[in-house]
C-alpha atoms as a PDB file:
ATOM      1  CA  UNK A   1     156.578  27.736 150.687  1.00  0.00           C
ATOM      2  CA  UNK A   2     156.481  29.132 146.979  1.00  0.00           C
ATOM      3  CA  UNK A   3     154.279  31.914 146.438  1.00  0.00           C
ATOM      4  CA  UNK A   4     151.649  32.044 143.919  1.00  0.00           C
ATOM      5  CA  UNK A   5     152.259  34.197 141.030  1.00  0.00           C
ATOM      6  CA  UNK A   6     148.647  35.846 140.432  1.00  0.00           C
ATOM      7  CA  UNK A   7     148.382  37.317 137.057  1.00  0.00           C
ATOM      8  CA  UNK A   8     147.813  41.293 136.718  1.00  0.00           C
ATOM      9  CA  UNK A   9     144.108  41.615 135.139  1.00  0.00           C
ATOM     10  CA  UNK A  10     144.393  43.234 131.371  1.00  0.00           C
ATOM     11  CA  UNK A  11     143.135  46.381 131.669  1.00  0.00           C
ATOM     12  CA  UNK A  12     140.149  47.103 129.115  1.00  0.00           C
ATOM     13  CA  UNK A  13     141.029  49.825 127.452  1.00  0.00           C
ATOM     14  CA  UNK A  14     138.133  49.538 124.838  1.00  0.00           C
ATOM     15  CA  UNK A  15     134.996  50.268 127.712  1.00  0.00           C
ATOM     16  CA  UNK A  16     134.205  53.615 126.974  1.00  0.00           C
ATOM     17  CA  UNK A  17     132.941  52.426 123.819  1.00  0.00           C
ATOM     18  CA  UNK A  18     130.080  51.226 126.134  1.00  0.00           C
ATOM     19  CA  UNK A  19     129.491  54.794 127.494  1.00  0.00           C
ATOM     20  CA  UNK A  20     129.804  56.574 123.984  1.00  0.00           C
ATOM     21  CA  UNK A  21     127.001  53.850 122.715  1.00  0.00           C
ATOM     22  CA  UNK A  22     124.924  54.474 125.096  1.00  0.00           C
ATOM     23  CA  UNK A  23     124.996  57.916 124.819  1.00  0.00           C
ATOM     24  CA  UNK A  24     124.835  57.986 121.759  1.00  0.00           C
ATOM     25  CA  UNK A  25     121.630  56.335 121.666  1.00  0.00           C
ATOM     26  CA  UNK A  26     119.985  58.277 124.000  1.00  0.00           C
ATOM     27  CA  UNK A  27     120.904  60.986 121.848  1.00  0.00           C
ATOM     28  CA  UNK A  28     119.587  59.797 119.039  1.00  0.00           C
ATOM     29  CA  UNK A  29     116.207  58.958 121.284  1.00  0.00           C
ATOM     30  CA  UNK A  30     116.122  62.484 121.995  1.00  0.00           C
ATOM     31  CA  UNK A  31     116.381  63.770 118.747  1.00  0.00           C
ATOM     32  CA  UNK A  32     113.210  61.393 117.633  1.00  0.00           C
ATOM     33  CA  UNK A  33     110.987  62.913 120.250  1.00  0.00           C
ATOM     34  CA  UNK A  34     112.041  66.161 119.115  1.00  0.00           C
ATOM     35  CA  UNK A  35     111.668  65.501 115.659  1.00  0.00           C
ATOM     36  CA  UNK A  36     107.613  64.278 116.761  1.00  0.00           C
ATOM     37  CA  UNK A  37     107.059  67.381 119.059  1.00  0.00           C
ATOM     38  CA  UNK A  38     107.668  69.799 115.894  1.00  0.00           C
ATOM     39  CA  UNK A  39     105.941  67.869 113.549  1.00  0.00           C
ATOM     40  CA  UNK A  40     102.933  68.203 115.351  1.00  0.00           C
ATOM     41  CA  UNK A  41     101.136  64.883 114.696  1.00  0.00           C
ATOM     42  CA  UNK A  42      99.944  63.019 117.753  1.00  0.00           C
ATOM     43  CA  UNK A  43     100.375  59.514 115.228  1.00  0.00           C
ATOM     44  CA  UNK A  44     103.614  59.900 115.511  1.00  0.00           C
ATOM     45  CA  UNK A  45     103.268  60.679 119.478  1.00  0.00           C
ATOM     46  CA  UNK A  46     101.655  57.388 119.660  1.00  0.00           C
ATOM     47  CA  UNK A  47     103.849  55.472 117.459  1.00  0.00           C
ATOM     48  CA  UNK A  48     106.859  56.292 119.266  1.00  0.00           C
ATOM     49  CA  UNK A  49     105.327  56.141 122.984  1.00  0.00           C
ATOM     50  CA  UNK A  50     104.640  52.387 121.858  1.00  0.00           C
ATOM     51  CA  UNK A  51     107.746  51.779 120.200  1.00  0.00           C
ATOM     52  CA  UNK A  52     109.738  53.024 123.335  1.00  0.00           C
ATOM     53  CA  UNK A  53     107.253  51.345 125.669  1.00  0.00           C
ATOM     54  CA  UNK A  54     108.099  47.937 124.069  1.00  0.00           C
ATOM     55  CA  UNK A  55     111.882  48.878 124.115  1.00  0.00           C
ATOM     56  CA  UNK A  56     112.105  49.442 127.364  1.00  0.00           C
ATOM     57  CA  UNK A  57     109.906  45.923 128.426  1.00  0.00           C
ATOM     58  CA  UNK A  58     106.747  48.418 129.828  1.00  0.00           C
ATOM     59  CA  UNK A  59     103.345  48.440 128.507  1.00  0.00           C
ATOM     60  CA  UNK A  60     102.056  50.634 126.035  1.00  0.00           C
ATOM     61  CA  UNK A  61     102.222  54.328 126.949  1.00  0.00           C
ATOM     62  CA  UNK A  62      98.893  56.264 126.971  1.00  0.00           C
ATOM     63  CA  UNK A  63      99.758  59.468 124.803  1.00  0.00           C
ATOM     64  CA  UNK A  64      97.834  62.038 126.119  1.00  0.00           C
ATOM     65  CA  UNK A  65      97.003  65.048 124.136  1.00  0.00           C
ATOM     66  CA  UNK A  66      99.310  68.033 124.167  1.00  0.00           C
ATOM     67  CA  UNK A  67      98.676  71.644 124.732  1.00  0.00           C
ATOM     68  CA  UNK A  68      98.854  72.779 121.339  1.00  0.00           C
ATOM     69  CA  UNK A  69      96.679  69.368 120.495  1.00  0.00           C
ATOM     70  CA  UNK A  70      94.089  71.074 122.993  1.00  0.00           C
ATOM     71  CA  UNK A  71      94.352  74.336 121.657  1.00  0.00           C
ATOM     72  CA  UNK A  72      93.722  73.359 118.228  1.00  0.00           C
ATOM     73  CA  UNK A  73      90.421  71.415 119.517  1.00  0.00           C
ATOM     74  CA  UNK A  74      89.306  74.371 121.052  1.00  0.00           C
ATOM     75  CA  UNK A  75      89.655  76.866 118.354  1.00  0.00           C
ATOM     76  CA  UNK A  76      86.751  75.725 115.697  1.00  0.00           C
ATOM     77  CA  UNK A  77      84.515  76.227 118.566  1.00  0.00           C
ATOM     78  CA  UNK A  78      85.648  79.844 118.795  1.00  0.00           C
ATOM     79  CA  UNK A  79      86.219  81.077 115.327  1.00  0.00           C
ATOM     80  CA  UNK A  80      82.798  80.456 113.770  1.00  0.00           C
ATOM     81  CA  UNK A  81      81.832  82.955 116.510  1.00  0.00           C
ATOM     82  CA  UNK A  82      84.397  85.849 115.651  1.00  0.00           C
ATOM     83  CA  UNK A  83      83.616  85.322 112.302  1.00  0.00           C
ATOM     84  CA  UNK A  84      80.267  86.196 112.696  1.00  0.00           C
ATOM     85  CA  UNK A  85      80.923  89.039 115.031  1.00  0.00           C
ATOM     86  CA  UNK A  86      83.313  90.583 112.140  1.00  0.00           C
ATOM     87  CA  UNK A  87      80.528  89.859 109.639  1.00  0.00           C
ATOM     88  CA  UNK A  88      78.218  91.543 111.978  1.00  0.00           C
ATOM     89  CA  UNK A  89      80.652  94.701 112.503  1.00  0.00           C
ATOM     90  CA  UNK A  90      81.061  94.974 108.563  1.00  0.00           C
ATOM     91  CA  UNK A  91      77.257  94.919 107.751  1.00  0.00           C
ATOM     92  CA  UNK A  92      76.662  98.033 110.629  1.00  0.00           C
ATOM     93  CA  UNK A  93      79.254 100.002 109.017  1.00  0.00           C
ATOM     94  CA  UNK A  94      78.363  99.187 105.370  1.00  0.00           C
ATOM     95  CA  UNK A  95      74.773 100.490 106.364  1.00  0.00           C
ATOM     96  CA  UNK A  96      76.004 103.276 108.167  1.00  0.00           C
ATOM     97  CA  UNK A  97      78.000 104.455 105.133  1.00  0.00           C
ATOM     98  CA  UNK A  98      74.883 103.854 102.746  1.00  0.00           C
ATOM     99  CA  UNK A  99      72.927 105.989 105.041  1.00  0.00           C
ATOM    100  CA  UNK A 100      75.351 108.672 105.167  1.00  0.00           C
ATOM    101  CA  UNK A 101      75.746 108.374 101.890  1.00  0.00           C
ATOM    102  CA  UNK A 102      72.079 108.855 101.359  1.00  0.00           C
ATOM    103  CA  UNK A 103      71.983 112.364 103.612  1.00  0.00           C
ATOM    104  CA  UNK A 104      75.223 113.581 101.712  1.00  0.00           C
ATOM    105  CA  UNK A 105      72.946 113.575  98.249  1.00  0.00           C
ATOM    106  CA  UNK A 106      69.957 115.348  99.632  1.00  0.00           C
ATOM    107  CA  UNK A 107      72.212 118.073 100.963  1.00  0.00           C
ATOM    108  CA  UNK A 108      74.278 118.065  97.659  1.00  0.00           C
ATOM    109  CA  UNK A 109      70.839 118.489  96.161  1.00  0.00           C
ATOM    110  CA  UNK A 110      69.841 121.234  98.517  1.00  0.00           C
ATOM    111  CA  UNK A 111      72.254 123.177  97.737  1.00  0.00           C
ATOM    112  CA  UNK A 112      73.034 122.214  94.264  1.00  0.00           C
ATOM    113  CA  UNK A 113      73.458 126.015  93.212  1.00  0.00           C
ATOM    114  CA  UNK A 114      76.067 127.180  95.767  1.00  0.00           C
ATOM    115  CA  UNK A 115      78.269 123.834  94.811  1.00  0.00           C
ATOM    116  CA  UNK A 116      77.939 124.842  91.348  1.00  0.00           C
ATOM    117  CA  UNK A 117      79.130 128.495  92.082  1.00  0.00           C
ATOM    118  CA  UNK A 118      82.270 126.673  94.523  1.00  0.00           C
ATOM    119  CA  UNK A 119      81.036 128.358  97.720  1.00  0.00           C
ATOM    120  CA  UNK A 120      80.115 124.717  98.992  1.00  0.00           C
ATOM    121  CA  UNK A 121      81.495 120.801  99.001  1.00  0.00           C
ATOM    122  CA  UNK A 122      80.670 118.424 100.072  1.00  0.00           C
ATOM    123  CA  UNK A 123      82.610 115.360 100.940  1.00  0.00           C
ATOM    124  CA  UNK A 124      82.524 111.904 103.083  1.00  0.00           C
ATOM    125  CA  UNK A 125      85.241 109.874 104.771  1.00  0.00           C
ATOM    126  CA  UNK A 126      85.254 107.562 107.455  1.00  0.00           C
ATOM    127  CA  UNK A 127      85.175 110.418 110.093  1.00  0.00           C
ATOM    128  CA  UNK A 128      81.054 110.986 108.429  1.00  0.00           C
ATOM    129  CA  UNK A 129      80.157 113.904 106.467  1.00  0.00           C
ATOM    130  CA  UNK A 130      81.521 117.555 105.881  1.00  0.00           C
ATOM    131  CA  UNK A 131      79.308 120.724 104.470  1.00  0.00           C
ATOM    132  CA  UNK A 132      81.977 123.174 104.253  1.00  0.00           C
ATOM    133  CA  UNK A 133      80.051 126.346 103.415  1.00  0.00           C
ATOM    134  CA  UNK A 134      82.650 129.531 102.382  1.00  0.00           C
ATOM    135  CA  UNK A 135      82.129 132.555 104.770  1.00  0.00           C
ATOM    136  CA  UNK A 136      81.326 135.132 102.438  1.00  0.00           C
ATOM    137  CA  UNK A 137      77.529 133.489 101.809  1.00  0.00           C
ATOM    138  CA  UNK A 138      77.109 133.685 105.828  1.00  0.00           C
ATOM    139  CA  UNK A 139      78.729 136.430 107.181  1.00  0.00           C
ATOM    140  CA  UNK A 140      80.055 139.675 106.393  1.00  0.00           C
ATOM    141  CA  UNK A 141      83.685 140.281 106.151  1.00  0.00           C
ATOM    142  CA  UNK A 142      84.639 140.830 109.869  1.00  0.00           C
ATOM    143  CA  UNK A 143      81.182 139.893 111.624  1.00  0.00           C
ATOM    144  CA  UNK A 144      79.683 136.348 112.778  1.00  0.00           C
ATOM    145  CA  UNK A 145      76.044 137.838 112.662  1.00  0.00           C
ATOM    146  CA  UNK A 146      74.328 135.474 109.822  1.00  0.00           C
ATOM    147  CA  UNK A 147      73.182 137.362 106.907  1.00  0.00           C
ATOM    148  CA  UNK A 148      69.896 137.220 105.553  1.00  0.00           C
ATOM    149  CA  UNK A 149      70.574 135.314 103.053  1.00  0.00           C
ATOM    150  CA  UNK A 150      72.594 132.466 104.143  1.00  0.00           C
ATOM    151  CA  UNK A 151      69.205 131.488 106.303  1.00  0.00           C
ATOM    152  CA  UNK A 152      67.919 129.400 102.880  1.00  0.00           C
ATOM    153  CA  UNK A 153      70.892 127.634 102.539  1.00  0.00           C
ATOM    154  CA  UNK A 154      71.236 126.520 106.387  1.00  0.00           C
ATOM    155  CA  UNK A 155      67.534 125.857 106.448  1.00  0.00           C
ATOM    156  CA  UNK A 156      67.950 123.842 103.957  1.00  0.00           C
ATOM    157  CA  UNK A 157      70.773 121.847 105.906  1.00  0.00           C
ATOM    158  CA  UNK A 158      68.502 121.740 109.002  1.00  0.00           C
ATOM    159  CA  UNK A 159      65.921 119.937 107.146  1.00  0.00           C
ATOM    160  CA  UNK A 160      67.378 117.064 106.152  1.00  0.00           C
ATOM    161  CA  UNK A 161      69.182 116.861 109.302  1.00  0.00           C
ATOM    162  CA  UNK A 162      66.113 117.271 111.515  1.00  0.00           C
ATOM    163  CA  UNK A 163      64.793 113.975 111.992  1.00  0.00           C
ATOM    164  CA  UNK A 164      68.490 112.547 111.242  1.00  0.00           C
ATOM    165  CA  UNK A 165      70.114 110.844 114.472  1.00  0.00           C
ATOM    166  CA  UNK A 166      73.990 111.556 113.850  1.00  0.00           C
ATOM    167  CA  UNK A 167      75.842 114.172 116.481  1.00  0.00           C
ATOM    168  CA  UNK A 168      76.452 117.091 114.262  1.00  0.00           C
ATOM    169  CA  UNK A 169      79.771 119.460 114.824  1.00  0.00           C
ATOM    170  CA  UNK A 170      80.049 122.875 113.372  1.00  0.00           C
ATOM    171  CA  UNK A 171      83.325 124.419 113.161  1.00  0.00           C
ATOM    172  CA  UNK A 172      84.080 127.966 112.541  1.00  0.00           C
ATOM    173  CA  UNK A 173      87.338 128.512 110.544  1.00  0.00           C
ATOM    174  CA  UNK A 174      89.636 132.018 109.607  1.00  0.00           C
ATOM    175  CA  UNK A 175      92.599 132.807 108.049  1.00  0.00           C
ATOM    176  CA  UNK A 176      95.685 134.367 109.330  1.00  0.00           C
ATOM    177  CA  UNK A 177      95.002 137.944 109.114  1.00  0.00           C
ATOM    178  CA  UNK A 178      94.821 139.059 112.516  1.00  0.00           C
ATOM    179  CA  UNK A 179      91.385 140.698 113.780  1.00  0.00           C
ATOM    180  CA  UNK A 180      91.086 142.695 116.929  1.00  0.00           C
ATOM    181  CA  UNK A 181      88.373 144.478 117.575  1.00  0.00           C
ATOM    182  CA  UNK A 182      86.127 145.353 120.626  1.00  0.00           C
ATOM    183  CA  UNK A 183      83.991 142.165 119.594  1.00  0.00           C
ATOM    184  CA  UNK A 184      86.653 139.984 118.419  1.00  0.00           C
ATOM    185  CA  UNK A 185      90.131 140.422 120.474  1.00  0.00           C
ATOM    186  CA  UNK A 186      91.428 137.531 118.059  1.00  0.00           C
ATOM    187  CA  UNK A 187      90.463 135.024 114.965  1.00  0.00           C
ATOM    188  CA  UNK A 188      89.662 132.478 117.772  1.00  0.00           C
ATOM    189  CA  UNK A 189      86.648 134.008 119.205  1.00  0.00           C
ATOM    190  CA  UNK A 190      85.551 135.320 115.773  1.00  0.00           C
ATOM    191  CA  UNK A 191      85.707 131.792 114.494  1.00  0.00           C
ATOM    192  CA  UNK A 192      84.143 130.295 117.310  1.00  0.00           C
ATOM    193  CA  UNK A 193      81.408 132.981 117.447  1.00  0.00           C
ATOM    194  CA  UNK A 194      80.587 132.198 114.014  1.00  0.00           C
ATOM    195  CA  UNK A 195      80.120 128.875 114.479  1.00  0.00           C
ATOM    196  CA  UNK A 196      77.797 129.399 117.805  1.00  0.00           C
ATOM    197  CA  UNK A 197      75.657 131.501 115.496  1.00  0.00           C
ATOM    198  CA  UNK A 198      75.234 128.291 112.917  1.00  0.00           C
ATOM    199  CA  UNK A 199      74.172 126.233 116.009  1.00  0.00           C
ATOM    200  CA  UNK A 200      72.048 128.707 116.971  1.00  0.00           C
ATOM    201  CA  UNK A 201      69.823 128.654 113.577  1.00  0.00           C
ATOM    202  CA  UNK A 202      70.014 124.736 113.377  1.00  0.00           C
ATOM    203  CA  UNK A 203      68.383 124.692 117.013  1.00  0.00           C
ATOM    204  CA  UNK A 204      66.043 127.321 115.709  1.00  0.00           C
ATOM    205  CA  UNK A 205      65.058 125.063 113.097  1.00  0.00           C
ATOM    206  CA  UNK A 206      64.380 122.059 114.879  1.00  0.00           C
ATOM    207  CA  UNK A 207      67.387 119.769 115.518  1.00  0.00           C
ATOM    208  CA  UNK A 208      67.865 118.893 119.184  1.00  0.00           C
ATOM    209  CA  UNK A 209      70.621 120.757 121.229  1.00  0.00           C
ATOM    210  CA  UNK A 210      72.061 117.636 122.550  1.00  0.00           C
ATOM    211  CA  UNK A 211      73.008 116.551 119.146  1.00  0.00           C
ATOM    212  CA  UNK A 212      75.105 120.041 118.497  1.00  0.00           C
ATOM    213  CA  UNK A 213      78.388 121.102 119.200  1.00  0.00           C
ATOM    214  CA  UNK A 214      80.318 124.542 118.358  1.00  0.00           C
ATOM    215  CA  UNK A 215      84.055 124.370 118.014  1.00  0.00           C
ATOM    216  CA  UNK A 216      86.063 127.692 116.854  1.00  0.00           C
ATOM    217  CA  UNK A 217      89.679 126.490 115.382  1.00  0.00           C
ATOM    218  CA  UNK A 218      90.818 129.924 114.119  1.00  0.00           C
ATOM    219  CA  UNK A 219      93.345 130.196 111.347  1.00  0.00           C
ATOM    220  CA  UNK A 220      94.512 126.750 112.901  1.00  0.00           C
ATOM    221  CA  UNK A 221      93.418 124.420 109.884  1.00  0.00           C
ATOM    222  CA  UNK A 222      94.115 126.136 106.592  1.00  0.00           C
ATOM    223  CA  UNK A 223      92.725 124.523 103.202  1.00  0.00           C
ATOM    224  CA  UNK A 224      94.440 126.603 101.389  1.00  0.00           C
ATOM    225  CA  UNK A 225      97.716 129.390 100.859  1.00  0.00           C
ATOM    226  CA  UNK A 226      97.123 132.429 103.280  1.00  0.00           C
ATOM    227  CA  UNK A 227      99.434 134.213 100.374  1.00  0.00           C
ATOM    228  CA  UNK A 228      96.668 134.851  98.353  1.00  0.00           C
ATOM    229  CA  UNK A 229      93.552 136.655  98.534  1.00  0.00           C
ATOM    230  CA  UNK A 230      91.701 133.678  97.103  1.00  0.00           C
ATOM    231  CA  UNK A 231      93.173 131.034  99.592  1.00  0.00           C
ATOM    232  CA  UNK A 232      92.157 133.539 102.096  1.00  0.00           C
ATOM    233  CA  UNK A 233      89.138 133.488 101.021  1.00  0.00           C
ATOM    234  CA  UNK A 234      88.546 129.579 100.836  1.00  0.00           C
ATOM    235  CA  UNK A 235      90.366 129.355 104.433  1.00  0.00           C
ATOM    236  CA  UNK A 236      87.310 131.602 105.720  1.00  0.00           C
ATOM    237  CA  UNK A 237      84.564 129.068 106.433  1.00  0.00           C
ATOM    238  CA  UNK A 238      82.163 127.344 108.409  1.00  0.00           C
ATOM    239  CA  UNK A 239      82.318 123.350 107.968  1.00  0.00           C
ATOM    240  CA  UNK A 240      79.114 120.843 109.311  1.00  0.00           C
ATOM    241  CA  UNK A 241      80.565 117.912 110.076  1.00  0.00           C
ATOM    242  CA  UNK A 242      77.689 115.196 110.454  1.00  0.00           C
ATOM    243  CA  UNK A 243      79.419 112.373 112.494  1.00  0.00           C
ATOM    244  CA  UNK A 244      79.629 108.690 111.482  1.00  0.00           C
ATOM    245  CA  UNK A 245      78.069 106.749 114.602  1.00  0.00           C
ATOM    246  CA  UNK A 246      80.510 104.066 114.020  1.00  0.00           C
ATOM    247  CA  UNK A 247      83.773 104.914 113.670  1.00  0.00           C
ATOM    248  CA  UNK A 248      86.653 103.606 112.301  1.00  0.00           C
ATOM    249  CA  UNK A 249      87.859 101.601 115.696  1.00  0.00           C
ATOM    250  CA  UNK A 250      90.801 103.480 117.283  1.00  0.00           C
ATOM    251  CA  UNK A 251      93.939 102.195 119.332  1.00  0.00           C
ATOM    252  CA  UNK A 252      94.013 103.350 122.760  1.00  0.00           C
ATOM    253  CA  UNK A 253      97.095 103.096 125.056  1.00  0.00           C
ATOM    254  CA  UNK A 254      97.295 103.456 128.980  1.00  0.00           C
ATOM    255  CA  UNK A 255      99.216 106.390 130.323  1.00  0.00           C
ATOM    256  CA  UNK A 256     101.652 105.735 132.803  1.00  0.00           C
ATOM    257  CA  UNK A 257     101.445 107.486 135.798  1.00  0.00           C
ATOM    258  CA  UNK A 258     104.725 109.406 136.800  1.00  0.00           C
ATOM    259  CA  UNK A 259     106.564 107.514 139.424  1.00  0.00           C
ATOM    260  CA  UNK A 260     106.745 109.158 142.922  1.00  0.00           C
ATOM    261  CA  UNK A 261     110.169 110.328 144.130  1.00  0.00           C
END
């Protein structure tokens, strides 16, 4: 009986041509949707979500909105009220500087004849106001008992300051000649002794001890050369710092604690 002769089957040699089309329009597909997701524009979300939907024989996708689509919703609704809280921040600090401008006059004024004579400024900065009053028109060289006449120009001070509600800080300052004596082992204590005896005559005078503080920095904070006998001179000084009550916001950051071994 003759056998049949079946024919080999010609092997395709073209069908990964299928494959490589295929992927090549998914690829292409993918691309799209990325090209919508960075543009940002749900239209084109919707656009496409249709035109695949009807691609693929399925109804029309629902494009729902995105996160950044949800984000951007919500913002207008939160801006208006930071804006108003800046606003709010800027007007407190604008009056706040007015007023302290206002208190740095009358005390210019006050003591309009010492400034003249350069034994007084007066200046203002964010930190609030600073009276820095030279030494020799309060004290005698070596002491941190107030002379009599430096009680007109601190009176003065105290009056304006009185009724005023800022936190006032007086600081006693030296220069780098060392002292020691039976009263004053160092600069330190003279300098903060000096500055005690300010507080003292300022609560004499009216202004509420709560509102006081007395801080003695020694030679620590020179305004001038300790070479010469007049930067020695300006470095010997008591400064009244009024405080601003708002001040300039400042940037705190945690402290680790040390890890246990």
């Amino acid at each position: 009986m003759a056998r049949k002769k079946f024919e080999e089957e010609h092997e395709n040699h073209e069908r990964w041509l299928v494959s490589y089309a295929d992927f090549i329009t998914l690829l292409f597909a993918f691309f799209v949707v990325m090209y919508a997701i960075s543009s940002l524009n749900e239209g084109k979300y919707r656009v496409l979500s249709n035109a695949l939907g009807t691609a693929f024989g399925k109804a029309q996708a629902i494009v729902r909105p995105t996160i950044e689509s949800s984000i951007r919703a919500a913002v207008p609704a939160i801006v208006p009220k930071q804006t108003a809280q800046q606003k709010e921040n800027s007007e407190l600090l604008n009056r706040e500087k007015d007023k302290l401008t206002g208190v740095a006059r009358d005390i210019l004024k006050a003591l309009a004849p010492l400034v003249n004579q350069g034994k007084v400024r007066v200046t203002q900065s964010s930190r609030g106001i600073s009276v820095e009053i030279n030494a020799s028109v309060l004290f005698a060289p070596g002491e941190a008992k107030l002379t009599s006449e430096s009680g007109q120009a601190l009176n003065a001070v105290a009056a304006i300051l009185k009724d005023d509600p800022h936190v006032i800080q007086v600081e006693g300052h030296t220069d780098s000649i060392p002292i020691n004596t039976s009263v004053f082992p160092s600069n330190w204590e003279l300098s903060s002794v000096r500055a005690s005896s300010v507080v003292r005559l300022f609560i004499a005078d009216g202004i509420p001890e709560a509102r006081l503080t007395a801080v003695g920095h020694g030679p620590k904070f020179p305004v001038a050369s300790n070479d010469t006998p007049e930067g020695r001179q300006r470095n010997r000084r008591v400064e009244v710092m009024i405080l601003a009550r708002l001040p300039e916001p400042v940037t705190e950051v945690p402290v680790e604690k040390p890890v246990s071994q």
